[in-house]
C-alpha atoms as a PDB file:
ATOM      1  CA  UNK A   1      10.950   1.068  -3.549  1.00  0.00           C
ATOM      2  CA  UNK A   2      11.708   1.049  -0.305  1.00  0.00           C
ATOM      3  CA  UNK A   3      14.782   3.128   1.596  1.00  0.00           C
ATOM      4  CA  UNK A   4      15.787   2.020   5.688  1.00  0.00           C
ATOM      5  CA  UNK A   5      17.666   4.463   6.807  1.00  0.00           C
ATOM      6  CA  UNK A   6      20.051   3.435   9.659  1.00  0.00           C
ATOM      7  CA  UNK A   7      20.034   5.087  13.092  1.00  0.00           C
ATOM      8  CA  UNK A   8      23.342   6.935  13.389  1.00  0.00           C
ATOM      9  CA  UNK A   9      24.224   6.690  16.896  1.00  0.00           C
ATOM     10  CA  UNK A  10      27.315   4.275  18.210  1.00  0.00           C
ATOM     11  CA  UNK A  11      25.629   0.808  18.604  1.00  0.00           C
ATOM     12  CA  UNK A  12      23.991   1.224  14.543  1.00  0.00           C
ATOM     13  CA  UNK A  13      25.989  -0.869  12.750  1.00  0.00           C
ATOM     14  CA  UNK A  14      26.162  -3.626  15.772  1.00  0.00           C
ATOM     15  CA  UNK A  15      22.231  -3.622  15.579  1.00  0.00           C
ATOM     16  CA  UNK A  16      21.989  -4.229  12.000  1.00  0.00           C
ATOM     17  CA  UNK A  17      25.196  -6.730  12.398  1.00  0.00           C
ATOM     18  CA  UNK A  18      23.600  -8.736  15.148  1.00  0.00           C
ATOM     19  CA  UNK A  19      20.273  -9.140  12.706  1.00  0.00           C
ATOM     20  CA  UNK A  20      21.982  -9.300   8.984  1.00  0.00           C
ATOM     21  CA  UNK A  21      21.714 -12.993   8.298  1.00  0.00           C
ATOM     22  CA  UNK A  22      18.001 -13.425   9.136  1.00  0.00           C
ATOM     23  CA  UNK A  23      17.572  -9.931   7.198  1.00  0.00           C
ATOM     24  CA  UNK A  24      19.299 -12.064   4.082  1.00  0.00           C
ATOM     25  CA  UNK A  25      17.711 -15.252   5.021  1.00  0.00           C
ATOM     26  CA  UNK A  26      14.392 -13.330   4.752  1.00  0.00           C
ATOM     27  CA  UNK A  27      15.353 -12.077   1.743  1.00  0.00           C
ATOM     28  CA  UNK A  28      16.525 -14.552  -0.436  1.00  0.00           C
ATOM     29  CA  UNK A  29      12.641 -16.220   0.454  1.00  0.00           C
ATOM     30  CA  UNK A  30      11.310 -12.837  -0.512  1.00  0.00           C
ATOM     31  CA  UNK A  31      13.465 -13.523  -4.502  1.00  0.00           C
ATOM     32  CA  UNK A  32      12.632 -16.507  -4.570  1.00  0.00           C
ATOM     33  CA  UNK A  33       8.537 -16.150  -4.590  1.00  0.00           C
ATOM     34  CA  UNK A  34       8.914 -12.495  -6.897  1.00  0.00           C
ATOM     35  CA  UNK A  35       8.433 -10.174  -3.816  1.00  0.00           C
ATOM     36  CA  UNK A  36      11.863  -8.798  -3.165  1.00  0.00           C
ATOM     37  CA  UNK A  37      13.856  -7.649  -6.882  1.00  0.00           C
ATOM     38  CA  UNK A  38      16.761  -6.306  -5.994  1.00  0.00           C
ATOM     39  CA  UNK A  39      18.197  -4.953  -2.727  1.00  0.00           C
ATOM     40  CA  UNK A  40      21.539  -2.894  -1.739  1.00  0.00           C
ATOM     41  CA  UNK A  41      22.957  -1.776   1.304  1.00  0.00           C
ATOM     42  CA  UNK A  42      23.469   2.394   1.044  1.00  0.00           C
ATOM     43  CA  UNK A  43      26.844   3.574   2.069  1.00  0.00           C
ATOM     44  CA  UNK A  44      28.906   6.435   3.425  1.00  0.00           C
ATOM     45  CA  UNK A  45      31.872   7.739   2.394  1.00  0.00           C
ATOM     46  CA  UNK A  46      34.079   5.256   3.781  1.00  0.00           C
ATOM     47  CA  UNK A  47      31.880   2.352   2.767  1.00  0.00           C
ATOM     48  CA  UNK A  48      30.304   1.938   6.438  1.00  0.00           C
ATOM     49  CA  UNK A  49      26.439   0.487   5.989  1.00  0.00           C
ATOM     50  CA  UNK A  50      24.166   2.966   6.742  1.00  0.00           C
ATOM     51  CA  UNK A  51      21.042   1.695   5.248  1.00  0.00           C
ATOM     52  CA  UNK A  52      19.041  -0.118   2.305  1.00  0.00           C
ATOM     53  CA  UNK A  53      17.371   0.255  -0.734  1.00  0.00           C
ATOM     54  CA  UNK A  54      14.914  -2.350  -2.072  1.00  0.00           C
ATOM     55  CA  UNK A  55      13.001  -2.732  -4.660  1.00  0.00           C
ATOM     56  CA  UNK A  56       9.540  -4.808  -3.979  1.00  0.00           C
ATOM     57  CA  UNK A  57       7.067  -6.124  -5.772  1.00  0.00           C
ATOM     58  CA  UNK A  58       3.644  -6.577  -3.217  1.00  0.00           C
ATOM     59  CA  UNK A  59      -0.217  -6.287  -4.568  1.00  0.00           C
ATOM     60  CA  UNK A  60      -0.730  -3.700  -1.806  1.00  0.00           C
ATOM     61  CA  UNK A  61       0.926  -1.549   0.848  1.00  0.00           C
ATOM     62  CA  UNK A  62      -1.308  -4.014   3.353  1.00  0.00           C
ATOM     63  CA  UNK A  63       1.036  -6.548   2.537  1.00  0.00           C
ATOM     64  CA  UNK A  64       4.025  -4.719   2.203  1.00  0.00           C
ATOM     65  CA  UNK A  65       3.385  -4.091   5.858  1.00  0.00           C
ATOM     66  CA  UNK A  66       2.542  -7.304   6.931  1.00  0.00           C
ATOM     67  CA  UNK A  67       6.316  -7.837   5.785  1.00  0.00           C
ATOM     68  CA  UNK A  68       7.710  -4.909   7.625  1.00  0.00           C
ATOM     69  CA  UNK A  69       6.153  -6.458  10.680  1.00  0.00           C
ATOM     70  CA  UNK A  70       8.700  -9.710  10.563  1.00  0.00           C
ATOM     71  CA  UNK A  71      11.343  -7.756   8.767  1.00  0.00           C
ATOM     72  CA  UNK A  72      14.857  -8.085  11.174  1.00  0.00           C
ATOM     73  CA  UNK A  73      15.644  -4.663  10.353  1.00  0.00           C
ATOM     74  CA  UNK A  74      12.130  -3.069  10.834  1.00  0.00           C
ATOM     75  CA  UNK A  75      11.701  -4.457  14.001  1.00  0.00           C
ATOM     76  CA  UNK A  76      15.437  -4.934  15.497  1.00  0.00           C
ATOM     77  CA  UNK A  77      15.335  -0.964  15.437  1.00  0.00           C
ATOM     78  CA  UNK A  78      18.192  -1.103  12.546  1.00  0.00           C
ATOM     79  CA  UNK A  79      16.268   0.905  10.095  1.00  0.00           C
ATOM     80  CA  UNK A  80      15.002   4.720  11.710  1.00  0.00           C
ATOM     81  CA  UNK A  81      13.771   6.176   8.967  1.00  0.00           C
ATOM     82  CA  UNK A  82      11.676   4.121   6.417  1.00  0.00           C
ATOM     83  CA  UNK A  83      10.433   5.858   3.017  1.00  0.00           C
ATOM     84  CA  UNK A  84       8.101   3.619   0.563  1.00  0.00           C
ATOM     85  CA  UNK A  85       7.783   5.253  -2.634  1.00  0.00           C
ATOM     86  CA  UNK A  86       5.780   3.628  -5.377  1.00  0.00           C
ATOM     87  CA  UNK A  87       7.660   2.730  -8.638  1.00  0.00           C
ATOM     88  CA  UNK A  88       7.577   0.862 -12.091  1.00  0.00           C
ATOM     89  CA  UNK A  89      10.250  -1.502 -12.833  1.00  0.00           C
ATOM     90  CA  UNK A  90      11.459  -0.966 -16.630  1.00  0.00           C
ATOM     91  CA  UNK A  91      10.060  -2.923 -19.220  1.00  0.00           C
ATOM     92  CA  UNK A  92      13.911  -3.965 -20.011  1.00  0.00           C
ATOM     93  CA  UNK A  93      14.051  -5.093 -16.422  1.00  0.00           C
ATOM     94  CA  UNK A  94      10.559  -7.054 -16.028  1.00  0.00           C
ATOM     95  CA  UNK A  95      12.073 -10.583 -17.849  1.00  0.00           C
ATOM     96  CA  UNK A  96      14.448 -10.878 -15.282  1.00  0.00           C
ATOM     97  CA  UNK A  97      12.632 -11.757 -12.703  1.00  0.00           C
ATOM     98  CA  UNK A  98       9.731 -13.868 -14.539  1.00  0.00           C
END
């Protein structure tokens, strides 16, 4: 599971604005080969974006990273504070995305 945590100063939301379609773009590939399982953008109180939660599905961190490397948000400077945790997906979860 992965968590981007926005930056918080004036021009945050612009950044991740200016970048959110190739983010999706990149994402919907990343659903459609079994990498990416489910993603969310994490809110504030008054429903501003302030960062993302995503659950992934890579063999290794190697190649989790190779992904961060091309990720918009990783490298447009969106996401300041990035925290990979390992997880397992339920077993009632699993058969949708087979």
């Amino acid at each position: 599971m992965l968590i981007g945590r926005d930056g918080t100063d004036e021009g945050a939301l612009d950044r991740r604005l200016a970048v959110r379609d190739a983010h999706i773009a990149l994402g919907d590939t990343l659903v459609a080969e079994g990498k990416m399982l489910f993603g969310t953008a994490l809110l504030d109180e008054n429903d501003k974006m302030i960062g993302s939660m995503l659950v992934l599905d890579y063999p290794s961190r190697a190649e989790l990273d190779q992904w961060l490397a091309v990720e918009p948000y990783a490298v447009s400077g969106v996401w300041e504070h990035i925290t990979v945790t390992p997880v397992r997906v339920g077993p009632s979860f699993v058969g949708l995305h087979k």
